[in-house]
N, C-alpha and C. Protein backbone atom coordinates (compact mmCIF):
# COMPACT_ATOMS: atom_id res chain seq x y z
N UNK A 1 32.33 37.71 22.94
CA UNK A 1 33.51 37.92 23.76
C UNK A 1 34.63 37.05 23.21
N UNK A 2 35.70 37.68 22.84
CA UNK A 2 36.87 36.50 22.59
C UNK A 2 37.86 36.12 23.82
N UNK A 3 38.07 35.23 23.39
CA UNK A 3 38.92 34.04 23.86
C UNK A 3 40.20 33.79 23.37
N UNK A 4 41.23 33.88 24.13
CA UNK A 4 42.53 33.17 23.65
C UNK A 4 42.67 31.73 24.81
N UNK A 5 42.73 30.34 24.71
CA UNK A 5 42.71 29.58 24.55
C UNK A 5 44.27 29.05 24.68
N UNK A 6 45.44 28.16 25.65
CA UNK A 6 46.13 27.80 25.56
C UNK A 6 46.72 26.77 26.50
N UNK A 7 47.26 26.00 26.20
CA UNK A 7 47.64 24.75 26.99
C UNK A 7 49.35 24.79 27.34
N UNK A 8 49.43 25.44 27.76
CA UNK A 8 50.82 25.57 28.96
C UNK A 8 50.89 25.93 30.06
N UNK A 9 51.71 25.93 31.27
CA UNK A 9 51.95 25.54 32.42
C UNK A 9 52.10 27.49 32.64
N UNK A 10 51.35 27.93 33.91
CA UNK A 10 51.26 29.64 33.85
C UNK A 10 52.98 29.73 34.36
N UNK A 11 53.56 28.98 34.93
CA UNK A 11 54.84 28.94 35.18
C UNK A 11 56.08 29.56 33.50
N UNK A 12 55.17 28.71 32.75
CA UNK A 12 56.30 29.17 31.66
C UNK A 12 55.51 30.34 30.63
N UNK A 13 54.06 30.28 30.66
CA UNK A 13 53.47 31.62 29.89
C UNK A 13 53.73 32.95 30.80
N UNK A 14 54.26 33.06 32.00
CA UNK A 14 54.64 34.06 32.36
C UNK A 14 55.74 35.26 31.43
N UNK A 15 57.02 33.65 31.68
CA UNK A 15 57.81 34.08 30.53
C UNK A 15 57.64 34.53 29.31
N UNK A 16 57.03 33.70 28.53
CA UNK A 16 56.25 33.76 27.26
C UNK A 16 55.36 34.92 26.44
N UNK A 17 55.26 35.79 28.00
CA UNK A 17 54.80 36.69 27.29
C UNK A 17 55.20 37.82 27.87
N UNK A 18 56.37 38.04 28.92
CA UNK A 18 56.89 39.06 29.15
C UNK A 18 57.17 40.02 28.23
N UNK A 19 57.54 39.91 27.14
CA UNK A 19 58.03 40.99 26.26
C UNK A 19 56.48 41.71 25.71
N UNK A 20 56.07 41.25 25.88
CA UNK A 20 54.95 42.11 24.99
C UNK A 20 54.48 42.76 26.64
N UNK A 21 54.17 42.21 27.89
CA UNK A 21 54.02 42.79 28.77
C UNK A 21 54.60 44.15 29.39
N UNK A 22 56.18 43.93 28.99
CA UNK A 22 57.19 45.26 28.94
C UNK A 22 56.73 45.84 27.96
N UNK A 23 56.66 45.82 26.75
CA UNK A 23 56.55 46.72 25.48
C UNK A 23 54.92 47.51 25.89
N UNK A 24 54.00 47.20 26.21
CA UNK A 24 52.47 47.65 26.39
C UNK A 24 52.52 48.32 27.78
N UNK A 25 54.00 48.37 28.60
CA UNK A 25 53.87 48.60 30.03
C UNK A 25 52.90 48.37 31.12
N UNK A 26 52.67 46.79 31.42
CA UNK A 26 51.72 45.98 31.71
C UNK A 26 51.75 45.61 33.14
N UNK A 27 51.42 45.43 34.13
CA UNK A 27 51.27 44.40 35.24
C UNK A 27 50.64 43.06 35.84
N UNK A 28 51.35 42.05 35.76
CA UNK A 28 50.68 40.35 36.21
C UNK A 28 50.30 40.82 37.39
N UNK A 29 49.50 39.82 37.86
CA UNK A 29 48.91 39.61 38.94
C UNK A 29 48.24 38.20 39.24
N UNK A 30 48.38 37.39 40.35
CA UNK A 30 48.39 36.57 40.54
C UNK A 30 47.06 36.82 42.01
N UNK A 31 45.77 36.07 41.90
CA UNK A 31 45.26 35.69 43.34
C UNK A 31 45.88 34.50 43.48
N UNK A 32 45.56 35.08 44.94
CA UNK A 32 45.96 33.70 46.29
C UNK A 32 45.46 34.48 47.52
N UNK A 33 45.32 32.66 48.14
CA UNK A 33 44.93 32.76 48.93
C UNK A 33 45.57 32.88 50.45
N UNK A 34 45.53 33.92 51.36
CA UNK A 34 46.21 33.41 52.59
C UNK A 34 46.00 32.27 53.24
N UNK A 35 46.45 31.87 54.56
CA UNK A 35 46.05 31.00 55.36
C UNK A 35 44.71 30.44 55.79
N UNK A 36 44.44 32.15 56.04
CA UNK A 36 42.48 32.55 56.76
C UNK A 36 41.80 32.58 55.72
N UNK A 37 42.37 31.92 54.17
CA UNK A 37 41.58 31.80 52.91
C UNK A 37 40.95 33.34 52.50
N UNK A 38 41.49 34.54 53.09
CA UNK A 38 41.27 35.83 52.14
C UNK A 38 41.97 35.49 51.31
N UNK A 39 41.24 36.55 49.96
CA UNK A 39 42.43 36.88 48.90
C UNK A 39 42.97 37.74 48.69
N UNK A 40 44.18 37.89 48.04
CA UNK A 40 44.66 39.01 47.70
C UNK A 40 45.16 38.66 46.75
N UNK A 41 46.22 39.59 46.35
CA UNK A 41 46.73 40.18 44.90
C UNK A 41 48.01 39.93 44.78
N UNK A 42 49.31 39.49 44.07
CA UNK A 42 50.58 39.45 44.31
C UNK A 42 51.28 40.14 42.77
N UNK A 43 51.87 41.06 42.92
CA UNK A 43 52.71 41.26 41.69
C UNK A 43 53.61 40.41 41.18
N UNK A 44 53.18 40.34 39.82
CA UNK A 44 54.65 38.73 39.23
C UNK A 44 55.45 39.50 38.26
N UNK A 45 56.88 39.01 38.21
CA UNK A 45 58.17 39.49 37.27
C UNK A 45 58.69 38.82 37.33
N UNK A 46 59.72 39.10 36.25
CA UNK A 46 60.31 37.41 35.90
C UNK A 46 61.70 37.35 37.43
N UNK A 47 61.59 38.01 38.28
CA UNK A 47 62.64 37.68 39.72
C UNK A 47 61.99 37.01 40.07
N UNK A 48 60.15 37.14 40.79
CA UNK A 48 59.48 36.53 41.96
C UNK A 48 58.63 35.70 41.08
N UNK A 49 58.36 35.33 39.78
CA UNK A 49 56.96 34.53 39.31
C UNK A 49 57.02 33.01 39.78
N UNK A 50 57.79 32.58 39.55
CA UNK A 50 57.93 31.10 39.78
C UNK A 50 57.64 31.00 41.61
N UNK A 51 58.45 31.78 42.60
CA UNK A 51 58.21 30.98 43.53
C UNK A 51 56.94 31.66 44.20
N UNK A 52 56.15 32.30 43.45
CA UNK A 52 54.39 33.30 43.76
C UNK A 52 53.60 32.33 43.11
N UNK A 53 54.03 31.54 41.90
CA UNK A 53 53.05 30.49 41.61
C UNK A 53 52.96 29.48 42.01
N UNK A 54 54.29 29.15 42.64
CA UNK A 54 54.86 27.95 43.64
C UNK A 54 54.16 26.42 42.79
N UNK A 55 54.07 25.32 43.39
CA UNK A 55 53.60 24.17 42.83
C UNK A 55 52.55 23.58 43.88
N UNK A 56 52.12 22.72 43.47
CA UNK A 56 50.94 22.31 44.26
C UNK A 56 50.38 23.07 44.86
N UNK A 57 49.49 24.01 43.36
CA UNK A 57 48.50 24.76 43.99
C UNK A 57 46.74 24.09 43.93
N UNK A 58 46.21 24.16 44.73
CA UNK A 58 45.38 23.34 44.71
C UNK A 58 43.55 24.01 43.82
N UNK A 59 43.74 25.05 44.22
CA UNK A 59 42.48 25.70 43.70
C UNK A 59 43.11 26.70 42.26
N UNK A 60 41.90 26.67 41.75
CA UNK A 60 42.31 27.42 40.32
C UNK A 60 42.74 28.97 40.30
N UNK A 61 43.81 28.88 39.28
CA UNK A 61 44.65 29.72 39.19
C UNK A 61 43.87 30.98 38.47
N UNK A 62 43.85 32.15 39.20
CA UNK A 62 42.87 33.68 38.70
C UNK A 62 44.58 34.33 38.44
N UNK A 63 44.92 34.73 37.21
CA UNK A 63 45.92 35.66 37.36
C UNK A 63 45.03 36.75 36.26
N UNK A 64 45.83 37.97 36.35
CA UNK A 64 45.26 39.78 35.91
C UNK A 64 46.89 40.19 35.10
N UNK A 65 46.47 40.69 33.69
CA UNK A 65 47.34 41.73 33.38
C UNK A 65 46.62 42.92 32.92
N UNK A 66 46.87 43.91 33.75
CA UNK A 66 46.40 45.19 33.67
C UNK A 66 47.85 46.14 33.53
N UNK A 67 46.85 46.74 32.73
CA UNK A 67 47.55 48.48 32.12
C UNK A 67 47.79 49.30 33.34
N UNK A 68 47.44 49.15 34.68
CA UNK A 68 48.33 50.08 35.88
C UNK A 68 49.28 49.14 36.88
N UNK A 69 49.59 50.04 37.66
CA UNK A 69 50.35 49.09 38.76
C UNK A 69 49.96 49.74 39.97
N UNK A 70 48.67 48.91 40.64
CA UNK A 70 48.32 48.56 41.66
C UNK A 70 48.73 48.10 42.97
N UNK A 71 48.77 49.37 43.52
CA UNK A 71 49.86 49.30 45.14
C UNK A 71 48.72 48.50 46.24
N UNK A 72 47.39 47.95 45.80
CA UNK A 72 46.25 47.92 47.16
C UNK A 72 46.49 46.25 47.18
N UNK A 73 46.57 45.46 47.60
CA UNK A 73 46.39 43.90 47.85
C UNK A 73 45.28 43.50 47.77
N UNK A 74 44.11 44.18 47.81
CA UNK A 74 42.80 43.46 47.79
C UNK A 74 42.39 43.98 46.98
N UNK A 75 42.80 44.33 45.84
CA UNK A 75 42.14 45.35 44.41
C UNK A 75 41.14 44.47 43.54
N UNK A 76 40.30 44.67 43.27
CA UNK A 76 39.05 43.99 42.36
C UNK A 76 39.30 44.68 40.79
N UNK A 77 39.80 43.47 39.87
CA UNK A 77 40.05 43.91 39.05
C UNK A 77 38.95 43.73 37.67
N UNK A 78 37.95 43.32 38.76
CA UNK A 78 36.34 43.50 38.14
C UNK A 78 35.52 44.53 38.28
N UNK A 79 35.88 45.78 39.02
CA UNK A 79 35.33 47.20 38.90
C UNK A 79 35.68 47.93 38.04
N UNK A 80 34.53 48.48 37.58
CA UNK A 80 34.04 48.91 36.28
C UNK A 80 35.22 49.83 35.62
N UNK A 81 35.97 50.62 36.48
CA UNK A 81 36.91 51.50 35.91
C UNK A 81 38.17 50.92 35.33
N UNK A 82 38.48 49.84 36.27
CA UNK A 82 39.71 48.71 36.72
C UNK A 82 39.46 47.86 35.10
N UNK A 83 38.63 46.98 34.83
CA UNK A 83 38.26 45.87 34.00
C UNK A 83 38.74 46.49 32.97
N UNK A 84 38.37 47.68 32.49
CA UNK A 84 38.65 48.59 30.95
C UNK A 84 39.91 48.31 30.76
N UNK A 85 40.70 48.15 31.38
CA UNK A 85 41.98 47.66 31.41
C UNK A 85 42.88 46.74 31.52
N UNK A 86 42.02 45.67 31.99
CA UNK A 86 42.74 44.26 32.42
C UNK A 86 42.51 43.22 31.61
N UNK A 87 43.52 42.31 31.29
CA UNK A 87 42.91 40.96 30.97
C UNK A 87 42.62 39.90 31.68
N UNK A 88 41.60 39.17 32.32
CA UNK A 88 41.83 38.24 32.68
C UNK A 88 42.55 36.83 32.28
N UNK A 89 43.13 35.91 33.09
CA UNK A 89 43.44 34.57 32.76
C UNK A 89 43.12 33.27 34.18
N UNK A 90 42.48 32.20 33.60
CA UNK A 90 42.23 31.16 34.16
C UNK A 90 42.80 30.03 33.97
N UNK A 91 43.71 29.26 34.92
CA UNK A 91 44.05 28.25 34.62
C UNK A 91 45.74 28.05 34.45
N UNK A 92 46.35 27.29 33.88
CA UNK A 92 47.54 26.74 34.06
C UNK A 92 48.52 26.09 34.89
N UNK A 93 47.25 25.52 35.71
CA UNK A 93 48.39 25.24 37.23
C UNK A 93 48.74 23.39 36.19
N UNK A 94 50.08 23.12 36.67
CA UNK A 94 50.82 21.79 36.39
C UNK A 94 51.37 20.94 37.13
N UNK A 95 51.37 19.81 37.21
CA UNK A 95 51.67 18.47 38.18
C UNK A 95 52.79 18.06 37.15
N UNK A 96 53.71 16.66 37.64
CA UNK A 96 54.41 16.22 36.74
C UNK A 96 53.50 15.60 35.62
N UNK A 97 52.93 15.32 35.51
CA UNK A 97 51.65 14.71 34.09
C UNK A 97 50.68 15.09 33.88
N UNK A 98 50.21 16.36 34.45
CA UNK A 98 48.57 17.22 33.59
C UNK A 98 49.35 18.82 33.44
N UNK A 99 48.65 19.01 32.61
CA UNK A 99 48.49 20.50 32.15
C UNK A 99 47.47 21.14 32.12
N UNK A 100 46.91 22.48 32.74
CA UNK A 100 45.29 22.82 32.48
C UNK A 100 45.56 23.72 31.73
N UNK A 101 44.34 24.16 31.02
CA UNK A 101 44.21 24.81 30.05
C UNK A 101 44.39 26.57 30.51
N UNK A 102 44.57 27.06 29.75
CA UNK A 102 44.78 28.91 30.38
C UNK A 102 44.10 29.54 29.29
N UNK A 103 42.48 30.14 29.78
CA UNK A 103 41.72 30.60 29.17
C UNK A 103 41.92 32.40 29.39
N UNK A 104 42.53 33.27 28.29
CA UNK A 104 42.29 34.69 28.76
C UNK A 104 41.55 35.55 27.84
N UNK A 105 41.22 36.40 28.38
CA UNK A 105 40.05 37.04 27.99
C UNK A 105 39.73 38.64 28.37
N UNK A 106 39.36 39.24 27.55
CA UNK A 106 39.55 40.74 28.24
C UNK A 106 38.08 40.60 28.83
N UNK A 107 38.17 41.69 30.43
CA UNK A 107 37.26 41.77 30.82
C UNK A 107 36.06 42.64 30.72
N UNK A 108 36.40 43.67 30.09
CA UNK A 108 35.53 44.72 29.37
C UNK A 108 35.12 44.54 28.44
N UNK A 109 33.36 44.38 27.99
CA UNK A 109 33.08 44.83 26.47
C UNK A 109 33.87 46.22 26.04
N UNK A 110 33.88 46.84 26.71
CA UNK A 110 34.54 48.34 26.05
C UNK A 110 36.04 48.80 27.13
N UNK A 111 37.09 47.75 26.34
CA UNK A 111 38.30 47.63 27.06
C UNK A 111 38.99 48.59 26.24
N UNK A 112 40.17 49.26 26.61
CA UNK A 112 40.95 50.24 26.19
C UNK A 112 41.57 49.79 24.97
N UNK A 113 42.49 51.13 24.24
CA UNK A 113 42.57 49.79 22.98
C UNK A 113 43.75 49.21 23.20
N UNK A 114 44.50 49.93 24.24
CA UNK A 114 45.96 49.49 24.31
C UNK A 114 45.69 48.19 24.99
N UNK A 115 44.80 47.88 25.78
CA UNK A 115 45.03 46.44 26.25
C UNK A 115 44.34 45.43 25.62
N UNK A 116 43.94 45.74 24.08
CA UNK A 116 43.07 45.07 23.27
C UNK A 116 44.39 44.73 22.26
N UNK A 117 44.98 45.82 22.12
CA UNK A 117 46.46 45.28 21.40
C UNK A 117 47.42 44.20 21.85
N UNK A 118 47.75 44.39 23.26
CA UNK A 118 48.03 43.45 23.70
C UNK A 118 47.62 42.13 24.00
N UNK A 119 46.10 41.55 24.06
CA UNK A 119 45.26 40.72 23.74
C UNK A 119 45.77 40.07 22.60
N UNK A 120 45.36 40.91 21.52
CA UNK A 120 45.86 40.53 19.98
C UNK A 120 47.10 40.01 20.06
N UNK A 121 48.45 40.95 20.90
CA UNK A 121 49.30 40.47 20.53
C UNK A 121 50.07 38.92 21.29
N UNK A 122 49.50 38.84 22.10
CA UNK A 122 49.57 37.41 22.52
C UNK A 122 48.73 36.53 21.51
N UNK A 123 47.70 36.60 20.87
CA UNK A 123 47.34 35.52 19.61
C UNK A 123 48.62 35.63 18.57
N UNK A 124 48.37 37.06 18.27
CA UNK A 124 48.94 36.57 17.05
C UNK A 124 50.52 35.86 17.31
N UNK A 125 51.69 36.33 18.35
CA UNK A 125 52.65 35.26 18.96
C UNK A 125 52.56 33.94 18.88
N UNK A 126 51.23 33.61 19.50
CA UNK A 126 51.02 32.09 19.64
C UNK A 126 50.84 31.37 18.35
N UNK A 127 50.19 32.35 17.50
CA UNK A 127 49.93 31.99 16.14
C UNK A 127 51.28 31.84 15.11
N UNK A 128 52.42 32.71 15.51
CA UNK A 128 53.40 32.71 14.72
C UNK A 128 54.61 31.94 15.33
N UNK A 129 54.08 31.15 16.33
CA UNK A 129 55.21 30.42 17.11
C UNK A 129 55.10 28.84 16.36
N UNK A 130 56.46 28.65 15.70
CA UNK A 130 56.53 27.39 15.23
C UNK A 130 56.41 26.20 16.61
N UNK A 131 56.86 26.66 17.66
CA UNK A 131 56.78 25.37 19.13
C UNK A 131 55.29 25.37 19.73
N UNK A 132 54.33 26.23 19.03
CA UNK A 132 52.90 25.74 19.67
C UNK A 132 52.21 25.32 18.72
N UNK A 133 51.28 24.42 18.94
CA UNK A 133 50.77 23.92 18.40
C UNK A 133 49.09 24.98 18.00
N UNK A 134 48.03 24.17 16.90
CA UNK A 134 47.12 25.08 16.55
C UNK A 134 46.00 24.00 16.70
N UNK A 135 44.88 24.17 17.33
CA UNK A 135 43.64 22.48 17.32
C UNK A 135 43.98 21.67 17.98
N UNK A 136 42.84 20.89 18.66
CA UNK A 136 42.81 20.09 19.64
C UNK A 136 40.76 19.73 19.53
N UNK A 137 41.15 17.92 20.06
CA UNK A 137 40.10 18.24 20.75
C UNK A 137 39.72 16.91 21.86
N UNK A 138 38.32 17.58 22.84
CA UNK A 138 38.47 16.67 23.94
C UNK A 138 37.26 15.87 23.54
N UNK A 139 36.96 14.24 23.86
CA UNK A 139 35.82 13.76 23.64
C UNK A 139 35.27 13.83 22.22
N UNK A 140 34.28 14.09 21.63
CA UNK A 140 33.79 14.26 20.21
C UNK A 140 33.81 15.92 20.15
N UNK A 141 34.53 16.89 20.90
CA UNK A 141 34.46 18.33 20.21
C UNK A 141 35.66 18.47 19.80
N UNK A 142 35.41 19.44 18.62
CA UNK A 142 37.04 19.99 18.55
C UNK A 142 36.92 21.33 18.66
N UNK A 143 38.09 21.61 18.80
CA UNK A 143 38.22 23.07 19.51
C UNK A 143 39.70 23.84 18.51
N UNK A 144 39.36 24.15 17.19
CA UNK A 144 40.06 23.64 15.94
C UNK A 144 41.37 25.51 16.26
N UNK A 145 40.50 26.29 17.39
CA UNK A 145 41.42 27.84 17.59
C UNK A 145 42.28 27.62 19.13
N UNK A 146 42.30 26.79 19.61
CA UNK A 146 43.01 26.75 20.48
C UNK A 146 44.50 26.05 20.48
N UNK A 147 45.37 27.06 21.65
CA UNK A 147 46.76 26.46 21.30
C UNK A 147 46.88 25.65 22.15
N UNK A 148 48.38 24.82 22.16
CA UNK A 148 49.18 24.12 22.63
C UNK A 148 50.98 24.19 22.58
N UNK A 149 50.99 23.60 23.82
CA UNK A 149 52.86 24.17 24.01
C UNK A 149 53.01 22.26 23.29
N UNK A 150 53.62 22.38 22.18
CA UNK A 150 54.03 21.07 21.16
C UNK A 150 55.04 20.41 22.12
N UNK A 151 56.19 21.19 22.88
CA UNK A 151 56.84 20.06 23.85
C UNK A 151 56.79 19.40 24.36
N UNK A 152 54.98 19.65 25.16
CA UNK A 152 54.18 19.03 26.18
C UNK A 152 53.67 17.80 25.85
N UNK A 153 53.56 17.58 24.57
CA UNK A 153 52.43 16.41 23.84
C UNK A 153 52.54 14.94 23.90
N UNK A 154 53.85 14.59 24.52
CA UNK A 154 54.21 13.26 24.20
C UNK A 154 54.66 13.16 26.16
N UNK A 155 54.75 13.61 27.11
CA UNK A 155 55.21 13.61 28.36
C UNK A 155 54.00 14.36 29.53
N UNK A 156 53.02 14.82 29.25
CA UNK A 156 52.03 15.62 29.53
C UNK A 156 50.23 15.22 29.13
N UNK A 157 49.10 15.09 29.93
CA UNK A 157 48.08 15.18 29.83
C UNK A 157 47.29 16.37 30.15
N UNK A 158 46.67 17.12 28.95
CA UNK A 158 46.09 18.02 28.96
C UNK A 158 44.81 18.14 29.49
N UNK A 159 44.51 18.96 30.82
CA UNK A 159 43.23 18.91 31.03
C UNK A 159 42.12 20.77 30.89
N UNK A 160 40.95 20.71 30.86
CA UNK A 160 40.41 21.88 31.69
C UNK A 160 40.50 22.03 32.56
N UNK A 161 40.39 21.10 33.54
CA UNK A 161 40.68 21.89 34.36
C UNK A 161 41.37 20.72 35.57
N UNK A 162 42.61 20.99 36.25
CA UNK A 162 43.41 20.15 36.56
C UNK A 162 42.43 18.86 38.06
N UNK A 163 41.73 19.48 38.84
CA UNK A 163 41.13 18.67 39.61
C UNK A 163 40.06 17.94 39.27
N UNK A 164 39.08 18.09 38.23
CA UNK A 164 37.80 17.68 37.76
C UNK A 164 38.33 15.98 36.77
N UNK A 165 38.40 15.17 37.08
CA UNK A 165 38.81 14.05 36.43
C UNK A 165 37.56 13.02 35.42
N UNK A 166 36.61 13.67 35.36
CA UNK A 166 35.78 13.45 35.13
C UNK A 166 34.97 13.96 33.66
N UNK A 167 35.84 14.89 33.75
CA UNK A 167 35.81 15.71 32.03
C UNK A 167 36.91 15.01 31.18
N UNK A 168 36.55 15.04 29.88
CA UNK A 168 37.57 14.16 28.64
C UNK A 168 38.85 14.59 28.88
N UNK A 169 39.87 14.00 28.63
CA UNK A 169 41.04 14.76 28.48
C UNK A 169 41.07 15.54 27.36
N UNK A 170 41.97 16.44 26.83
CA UNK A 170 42.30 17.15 25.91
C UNK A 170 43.27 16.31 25.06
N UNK A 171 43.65 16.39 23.85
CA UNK A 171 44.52 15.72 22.79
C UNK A 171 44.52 16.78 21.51
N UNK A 172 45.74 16.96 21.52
CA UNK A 172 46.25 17.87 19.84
C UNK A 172 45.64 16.90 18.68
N UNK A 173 45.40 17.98 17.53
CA UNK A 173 44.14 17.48 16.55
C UNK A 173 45.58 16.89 15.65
């Protein structure tokens, strides 16, 4: 299963990857939680993303870009028909001094190809972006395919995952 791998704040990879999201005709999606701790589903664009990801979020961040646009709020974008199409992403919530990591990943072994292009085309972006960085690693691993937002490196602590304090930090190789 591959992995794209990246260390920026989901606040600014929203942006970051809007254009390829328009060009593939794509939809974000953001869980959260209500009050009564159901979940549901929120559509993100660059009008509403920032204040749908809001700050001090406390539990980990599940966002979805899928190839339809999903009118249901409680849509499972882990059923079998749904997944062929979606990518998942984990992670990126930010404080003023940590960063978590944003792991995405298509959810289908046998995902469509258009949302396998788009997969690709968020690597290869990240790959051709002189402001991210390429390698890292936490503790004695290195993790020599994963990115980093290079702005972050000198004002920012990179973690997996933002509440667990107990895992190595992350550091550019």
């Amino acid at each position: 299963m591959s992995y794209i791998n990246v260390i920026m704040p989901l606040v600014e990879f929203v942006p970051y990857i809007n254009d390829m999201v328009v060009k593939y005709d794509c939809v974000v999606y953001l869980r959260e939680k209500n009050t009564k701790d159901v979940l549901y589903t929120s559509k993100l664009n660059m009008e509403n993303y920032r204040s749908v990801i809001g700050d001090g979020i406390e539990d980990k961040l599940f966002f979805f870009v899928s190839l339809k646009d999903y009118n249901e709020a409680g849509i499972s974008f882990y059923d079998d028909e749904v997944c062929k199409g979606t990518i998942e992403g984990i992670g990126g919530r930010a404080n003023e001094n940590e960063v978590e990591l944003i792991s995405l990943r298509l959810i289908s072994k046998e995902a469509e190809g258009k949302i396998k292009r788009l997969f690709n085309a968020i690597r290869n972006k990240l790959k051709k972006d002189p402001t991210i960085g390429v390698g890292v690693q936490s503790g004695s691993s290195r993790y020599p395919k994963f990115f980093y937002q290079k702005s972050l490196t000198d004002n920012k602590v990179f973690k997996f995952d933002l509440n667990n304090d107990k895992m190595p930090v992350i550091k550019p190789l």
